[in-house]
N, C-alpha and C. Protein backbone atom coordinates (compact mmCIF):
# COMPACT_ATOMS: atom_id res chain seq x y z
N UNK A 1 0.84 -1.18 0.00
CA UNK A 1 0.00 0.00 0.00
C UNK A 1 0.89 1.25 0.00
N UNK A 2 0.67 2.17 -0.76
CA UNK A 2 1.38 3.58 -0.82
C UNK A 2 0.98 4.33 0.20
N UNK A 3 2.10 4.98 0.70
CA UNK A 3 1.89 5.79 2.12
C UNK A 3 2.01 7.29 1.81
N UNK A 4 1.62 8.09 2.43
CA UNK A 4 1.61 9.47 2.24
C UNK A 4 3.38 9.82 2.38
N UNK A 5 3.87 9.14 3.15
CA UNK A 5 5.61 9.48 2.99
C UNK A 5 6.39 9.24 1.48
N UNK A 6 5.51 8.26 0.92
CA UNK A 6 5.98 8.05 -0.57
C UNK A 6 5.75 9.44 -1.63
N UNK A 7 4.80 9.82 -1.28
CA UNK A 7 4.69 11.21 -2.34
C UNK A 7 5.03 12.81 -1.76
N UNK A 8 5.10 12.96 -0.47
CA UNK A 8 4.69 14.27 0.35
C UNK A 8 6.30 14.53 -0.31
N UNK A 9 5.76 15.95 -0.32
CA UNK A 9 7.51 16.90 -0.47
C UNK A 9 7.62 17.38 1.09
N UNK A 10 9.01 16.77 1.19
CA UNK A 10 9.81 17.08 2.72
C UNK A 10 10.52 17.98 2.63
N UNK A 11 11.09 18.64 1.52
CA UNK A 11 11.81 20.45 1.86
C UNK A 11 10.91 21.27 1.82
N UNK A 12 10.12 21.93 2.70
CA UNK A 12 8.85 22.26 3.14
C UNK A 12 9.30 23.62 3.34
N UNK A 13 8.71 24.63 3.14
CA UNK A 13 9.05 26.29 3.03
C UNK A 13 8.07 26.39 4.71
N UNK A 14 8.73 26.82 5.25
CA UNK A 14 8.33 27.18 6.73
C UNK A 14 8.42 28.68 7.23
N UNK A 15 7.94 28.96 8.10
CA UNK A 15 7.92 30.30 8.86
C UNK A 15 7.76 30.28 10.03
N UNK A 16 8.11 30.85 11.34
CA UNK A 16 8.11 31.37 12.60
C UNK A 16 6.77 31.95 12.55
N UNK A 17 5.67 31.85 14.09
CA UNK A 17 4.45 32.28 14.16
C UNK A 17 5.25 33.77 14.49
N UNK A 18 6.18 33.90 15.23
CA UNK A 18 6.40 35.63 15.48
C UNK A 18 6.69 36.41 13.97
N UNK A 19 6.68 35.81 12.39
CA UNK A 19 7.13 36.85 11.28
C UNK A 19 6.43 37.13 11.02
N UNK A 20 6.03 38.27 10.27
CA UNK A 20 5.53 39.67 9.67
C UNK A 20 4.30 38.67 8.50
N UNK A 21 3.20 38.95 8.46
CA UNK A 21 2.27 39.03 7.06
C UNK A 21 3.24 39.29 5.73
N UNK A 22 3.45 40.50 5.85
CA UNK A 22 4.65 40.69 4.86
C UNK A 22 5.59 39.88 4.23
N UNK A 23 6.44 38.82 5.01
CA UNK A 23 7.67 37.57 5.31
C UNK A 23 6.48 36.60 4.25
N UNK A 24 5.47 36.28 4.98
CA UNK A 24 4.72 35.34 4.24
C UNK A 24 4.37 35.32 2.89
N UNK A 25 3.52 37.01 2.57
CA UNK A 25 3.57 36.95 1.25
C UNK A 25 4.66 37.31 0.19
N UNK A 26 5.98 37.30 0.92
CA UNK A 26 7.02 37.39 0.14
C UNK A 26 7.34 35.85 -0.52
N UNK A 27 7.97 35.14 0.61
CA UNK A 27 7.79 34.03 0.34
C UNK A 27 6.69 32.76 -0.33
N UNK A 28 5.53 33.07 -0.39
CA UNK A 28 4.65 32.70 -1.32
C UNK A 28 4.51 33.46 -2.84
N UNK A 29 5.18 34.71 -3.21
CA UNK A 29 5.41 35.02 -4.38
C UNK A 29 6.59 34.26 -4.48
N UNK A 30 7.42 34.33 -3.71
CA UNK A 30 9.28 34.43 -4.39
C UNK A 30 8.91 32.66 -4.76
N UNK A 31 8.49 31.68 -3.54
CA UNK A 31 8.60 30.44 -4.02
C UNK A 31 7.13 29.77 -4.69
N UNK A 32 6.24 30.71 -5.44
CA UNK A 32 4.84 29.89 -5.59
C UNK A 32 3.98 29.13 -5.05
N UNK A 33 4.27 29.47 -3.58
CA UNK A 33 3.22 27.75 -2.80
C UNK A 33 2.10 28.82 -2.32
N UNK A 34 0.97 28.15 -1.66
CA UNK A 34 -0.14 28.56 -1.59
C UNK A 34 -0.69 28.02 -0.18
N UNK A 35 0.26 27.53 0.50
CA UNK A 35 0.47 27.02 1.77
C UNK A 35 1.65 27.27 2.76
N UNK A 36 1.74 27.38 3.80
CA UNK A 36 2.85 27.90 4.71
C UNK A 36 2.52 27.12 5.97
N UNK A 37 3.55 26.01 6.32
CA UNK A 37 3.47 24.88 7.65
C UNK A 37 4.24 26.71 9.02
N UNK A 38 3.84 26.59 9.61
CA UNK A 38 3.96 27.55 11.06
C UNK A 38 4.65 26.44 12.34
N UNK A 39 5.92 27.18 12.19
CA UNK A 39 6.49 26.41 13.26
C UNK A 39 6.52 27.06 14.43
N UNK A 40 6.82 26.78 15.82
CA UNK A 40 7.27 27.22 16.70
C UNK A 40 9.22 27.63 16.70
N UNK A 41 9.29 27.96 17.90
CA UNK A 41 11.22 27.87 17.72
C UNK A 41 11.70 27.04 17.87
N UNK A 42 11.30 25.66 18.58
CA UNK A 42 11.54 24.27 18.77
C UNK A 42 11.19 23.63 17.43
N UNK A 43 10.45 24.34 16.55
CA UNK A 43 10.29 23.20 14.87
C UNK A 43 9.40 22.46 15.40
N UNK A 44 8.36 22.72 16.24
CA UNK A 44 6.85 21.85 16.39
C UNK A 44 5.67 22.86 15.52
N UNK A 45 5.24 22.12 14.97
CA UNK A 45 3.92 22.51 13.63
C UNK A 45 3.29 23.07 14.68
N UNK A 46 2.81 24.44 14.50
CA UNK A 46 1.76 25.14 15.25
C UNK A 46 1.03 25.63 14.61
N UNK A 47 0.55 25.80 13.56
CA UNK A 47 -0.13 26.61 12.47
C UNK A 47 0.08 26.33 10.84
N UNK A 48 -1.02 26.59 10.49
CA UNK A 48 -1.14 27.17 8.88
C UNK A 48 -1.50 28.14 8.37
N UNK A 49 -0.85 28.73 7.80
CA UNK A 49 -0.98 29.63 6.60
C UNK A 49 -1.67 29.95 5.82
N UNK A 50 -2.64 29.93 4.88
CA UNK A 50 -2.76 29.57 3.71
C UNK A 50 -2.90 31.02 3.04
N UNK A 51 -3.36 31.01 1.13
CA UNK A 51 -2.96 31.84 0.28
C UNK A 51 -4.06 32.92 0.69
N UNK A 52 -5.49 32.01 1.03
CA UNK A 52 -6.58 32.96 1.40
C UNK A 52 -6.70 33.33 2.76
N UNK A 53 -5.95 33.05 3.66
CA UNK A 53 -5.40 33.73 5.33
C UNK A 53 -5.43 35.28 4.83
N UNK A 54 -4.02 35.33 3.96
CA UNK A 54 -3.28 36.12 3.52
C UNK A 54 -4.29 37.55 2.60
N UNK A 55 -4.99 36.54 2.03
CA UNK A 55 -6.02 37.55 1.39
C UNK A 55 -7.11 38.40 2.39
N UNK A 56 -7.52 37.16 2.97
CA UNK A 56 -8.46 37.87 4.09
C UNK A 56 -7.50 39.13 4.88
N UNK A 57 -6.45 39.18 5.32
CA UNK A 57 -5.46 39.71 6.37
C UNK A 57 -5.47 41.07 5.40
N UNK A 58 -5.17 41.27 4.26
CA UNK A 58 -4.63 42.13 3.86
C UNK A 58 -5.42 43.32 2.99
N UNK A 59 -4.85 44.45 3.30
CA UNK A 59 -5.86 45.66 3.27
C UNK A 59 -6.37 45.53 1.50
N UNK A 60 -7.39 45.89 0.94
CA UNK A 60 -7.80 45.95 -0.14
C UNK A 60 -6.97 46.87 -0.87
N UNK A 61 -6.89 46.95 -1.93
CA UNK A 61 -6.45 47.78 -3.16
C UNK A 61 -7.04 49.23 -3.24
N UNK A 62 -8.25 48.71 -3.01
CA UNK A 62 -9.43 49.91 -3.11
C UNK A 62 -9.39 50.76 -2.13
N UNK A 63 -8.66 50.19 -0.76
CA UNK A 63 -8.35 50.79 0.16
C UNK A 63 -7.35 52.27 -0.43
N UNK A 64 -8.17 53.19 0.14
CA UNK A 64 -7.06 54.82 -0.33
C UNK A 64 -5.98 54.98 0.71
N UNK A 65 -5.23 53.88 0.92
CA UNK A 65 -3.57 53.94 1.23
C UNK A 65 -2.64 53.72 0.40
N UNK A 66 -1.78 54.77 0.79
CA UNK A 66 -0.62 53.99 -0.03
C UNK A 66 0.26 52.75 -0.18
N UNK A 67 0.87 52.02 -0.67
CA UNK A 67 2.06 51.17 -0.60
C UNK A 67 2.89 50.93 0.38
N UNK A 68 3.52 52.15 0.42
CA UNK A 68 4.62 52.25 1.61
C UNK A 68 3.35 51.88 2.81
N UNK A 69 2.25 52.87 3.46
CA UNK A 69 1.56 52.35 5.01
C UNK A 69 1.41 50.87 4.88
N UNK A 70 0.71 50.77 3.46
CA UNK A 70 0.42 49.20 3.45
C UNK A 70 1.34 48.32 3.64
N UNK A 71 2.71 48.42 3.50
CA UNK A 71 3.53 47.53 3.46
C UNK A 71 3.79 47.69 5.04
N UNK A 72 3.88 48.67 5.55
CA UNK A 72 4.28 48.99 7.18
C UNK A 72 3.23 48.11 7.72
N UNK A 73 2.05 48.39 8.21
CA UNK A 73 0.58 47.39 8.12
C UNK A 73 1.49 46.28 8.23
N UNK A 74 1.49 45.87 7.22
CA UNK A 74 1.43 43.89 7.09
C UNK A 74 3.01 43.44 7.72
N UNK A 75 4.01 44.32 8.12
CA UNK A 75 4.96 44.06 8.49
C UNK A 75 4.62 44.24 10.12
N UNK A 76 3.87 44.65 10.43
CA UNK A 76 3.80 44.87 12.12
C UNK A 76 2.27 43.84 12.29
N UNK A 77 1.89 42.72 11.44
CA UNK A 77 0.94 41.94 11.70
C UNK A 77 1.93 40.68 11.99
N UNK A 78 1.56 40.23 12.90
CA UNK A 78 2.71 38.96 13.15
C UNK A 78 1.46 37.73 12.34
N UNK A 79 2.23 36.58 12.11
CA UNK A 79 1.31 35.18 11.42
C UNK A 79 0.78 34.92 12.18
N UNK A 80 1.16 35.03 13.96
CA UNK A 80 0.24 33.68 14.43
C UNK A 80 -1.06 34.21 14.93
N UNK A 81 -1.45 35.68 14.23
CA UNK A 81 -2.69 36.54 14.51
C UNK A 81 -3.57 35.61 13.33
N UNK A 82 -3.04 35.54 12.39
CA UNK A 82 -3.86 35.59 11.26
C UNK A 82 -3.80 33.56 10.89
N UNK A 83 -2.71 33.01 11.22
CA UNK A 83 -2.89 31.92 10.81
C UNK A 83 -3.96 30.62 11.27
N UNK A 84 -4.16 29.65 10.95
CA UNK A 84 -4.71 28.38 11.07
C UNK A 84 -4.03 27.77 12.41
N UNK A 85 -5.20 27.61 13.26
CA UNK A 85 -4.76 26.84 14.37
C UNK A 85 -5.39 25.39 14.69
N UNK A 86 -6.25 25.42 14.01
CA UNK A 86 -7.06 23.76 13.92
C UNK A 86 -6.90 23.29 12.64
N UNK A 87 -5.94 22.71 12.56
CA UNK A 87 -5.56 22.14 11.27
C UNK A 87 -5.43 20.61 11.24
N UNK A 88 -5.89 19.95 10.58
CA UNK A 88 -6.09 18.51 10.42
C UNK A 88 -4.54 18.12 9.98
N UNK A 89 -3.58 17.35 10.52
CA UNK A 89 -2.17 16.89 10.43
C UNK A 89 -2.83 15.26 10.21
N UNK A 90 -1.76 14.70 9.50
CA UNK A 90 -1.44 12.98 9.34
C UNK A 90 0.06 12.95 9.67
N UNK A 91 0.16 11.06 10.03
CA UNK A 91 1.29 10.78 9.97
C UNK A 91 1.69 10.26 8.33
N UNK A 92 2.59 10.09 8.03
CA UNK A 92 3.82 9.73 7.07
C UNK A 92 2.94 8.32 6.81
N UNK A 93 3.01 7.53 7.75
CA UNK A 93 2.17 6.34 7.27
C UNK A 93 0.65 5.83 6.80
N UNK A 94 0.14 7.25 6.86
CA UNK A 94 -1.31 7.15 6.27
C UNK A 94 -1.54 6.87 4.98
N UNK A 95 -2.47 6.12 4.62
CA UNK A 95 -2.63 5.90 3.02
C UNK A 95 -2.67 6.72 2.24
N UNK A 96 -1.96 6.69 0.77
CA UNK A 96 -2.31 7.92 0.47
C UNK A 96 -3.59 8.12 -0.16
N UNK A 97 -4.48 6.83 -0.70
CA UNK A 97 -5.85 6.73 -0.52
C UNK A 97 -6.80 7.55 0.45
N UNK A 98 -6.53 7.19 1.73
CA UNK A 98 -7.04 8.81 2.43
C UNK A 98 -6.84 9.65 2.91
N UNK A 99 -5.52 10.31 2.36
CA UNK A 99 -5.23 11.20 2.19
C UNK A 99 -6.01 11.55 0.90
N UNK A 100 -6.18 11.43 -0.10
CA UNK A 100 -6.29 12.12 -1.40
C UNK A 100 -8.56 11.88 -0.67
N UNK A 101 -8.38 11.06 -0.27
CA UNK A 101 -10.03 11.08 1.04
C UNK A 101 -10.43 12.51 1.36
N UNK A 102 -9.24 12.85 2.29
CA UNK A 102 -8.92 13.64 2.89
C UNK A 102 -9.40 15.20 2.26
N UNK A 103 -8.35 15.72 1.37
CA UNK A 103 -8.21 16.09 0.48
C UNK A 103 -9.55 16.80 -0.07
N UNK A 104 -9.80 15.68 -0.87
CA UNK A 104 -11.13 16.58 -1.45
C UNK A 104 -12.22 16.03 -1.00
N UNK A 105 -13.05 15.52 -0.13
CA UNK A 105 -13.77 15.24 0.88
C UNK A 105 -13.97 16.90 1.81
N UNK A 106 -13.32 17.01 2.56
CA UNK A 106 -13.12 18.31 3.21
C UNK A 106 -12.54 19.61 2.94
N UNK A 107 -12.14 19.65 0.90
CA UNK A 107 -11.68 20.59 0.34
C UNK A 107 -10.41 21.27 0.94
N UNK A 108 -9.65 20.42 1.17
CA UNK A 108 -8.61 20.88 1.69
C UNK A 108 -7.19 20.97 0.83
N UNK A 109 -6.29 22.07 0.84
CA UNK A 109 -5.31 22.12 -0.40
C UNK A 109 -4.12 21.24 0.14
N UNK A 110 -4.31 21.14 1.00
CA UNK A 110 -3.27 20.47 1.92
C UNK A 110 -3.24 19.63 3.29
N UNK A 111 -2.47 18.30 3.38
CA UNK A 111 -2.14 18.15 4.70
C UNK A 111 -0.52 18.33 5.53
N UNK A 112 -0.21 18.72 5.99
CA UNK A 112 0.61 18.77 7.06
C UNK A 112 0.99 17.57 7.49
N UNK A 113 2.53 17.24 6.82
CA UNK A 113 2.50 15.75 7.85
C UNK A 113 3.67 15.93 9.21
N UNK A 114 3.36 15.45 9.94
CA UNK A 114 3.70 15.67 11.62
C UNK A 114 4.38 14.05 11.74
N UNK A 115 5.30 14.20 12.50
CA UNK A 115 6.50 13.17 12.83
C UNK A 115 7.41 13.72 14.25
N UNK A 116 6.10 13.36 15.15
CA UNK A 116 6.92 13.49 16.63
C UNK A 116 6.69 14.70 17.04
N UNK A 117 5.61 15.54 16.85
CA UNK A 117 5.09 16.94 17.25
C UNK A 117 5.61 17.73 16.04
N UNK A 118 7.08 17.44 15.23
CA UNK A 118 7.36 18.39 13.93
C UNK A 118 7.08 17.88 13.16
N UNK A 119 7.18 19.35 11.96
CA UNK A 119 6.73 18.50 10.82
C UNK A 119 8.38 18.02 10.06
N UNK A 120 7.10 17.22 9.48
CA UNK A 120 8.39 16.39 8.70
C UNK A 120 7.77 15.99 6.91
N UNK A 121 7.03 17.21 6.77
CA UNK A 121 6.15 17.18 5.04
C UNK A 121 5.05 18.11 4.92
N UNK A 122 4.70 17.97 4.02
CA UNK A 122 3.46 18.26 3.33
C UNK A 122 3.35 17.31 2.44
N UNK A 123 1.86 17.44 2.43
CA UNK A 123 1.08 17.00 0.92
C UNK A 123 -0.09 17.67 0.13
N UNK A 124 0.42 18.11 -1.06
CA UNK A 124 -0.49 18.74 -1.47
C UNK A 124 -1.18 17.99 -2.39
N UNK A 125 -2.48 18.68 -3.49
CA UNK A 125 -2.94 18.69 -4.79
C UNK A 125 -2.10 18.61 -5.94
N UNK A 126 -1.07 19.00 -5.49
CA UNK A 126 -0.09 19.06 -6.49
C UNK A 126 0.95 17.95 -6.52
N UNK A 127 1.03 17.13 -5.50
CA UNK A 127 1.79 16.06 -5.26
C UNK A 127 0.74 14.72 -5.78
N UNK A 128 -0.77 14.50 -5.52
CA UNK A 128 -1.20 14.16 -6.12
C UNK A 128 -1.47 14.42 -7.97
N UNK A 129 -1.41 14.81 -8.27
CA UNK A 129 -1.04 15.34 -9.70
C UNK A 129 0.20 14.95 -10.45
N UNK A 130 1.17 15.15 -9.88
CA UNK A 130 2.25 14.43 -10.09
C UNK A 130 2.10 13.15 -9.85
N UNK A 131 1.65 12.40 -9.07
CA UNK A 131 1.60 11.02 -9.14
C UNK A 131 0.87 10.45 -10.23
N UNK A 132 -0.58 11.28 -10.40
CA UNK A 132 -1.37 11.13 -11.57
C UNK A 132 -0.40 10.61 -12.88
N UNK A 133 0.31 11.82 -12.76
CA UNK A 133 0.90 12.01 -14.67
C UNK A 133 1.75 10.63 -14.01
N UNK A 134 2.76 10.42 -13.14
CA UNK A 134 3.68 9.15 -13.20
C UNK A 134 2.65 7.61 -13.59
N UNK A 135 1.62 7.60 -12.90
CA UNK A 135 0.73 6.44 -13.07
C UNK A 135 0.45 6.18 -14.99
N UNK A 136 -0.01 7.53 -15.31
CA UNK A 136 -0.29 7.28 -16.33
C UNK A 136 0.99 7.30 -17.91
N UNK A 137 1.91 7.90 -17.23
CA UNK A 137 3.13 7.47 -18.08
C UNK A 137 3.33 5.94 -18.18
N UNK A 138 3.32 5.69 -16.65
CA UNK A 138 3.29 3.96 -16.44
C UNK A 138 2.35 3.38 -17.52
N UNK A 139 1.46 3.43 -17.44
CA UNK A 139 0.45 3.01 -18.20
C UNK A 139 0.57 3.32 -19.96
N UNK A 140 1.08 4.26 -20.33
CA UNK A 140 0.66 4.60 -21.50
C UNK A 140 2.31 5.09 -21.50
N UNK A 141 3.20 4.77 -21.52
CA UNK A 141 4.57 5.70 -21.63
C UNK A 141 5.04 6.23 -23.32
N UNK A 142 4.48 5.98 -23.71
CA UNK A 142 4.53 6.46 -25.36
C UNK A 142 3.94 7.93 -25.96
N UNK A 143 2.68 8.14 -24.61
CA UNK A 143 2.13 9.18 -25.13
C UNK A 143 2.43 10.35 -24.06
């Protein structure tokens, strides 16, 4: 049986609950993810992130401020105001059957995988996807 440790990506883009709104959506432009695992200073999973946290958190466009306040704003908002604190975690050895359950059952972009209070992964939509295309190369490797 395939385990969620077989597909999850383990170099996992992380953040401190004490950094800036700002830190976050830097790092979700600079590296494209749409998820952010929240560590403590010990590296125990305390939070999530996500792309629409970030949206909700942050002042509108339409808003008549400028750039510069706005950027001041989101730099004096710490994450662990705004992030995910009930977040559904698996271990490494869960199927990845339900995980992908998981997943889109409860519309979720992601799980968090946890190994001893830290994390030690993610799994996204996108890791499923990739497995997709490998299955079906398997299957069809010509096309």
């Amino acid at each position: 049986m395939f385990q969620v440790k077989s597909i999850m990506s383990r170099d996992v883009f992380t953040l401190n609950q004490k950094e800036s709104l700002s830190a976050a959506k830097d790092l979700m432009d600079l590296a494209r993810i749409r998820h952010i695992p929240i560590v403590d200073d010990a590296g125990c999973f305390v939070g999530l992130l996500t792309h629409r946290d970030i949206l909700a958190a942050t002042i509108s466009q339409l808003a008549d401020i400028d750039h510069h306040t706005q950027n001041e704003i989101e730099r004096s908002i710490p994450i662990e105001e705004i992030m995910q604190t009930d977040v559904l975690t698996v271990l490494p050895d869960l199927s990845i059957k339900e995980a992908a359950r998981l997943l889109l059952e409860e519309k979720y972009g992601c799980l968090p995988v946890i190994c001893e209070k830290k994390l030690c992964g993610i799994i996204t939509e996108a890791d499923f996807l990739r497995l997709t295309i490998e299955l079906m190369e398997a299957v069809d490797p010509g096309e």
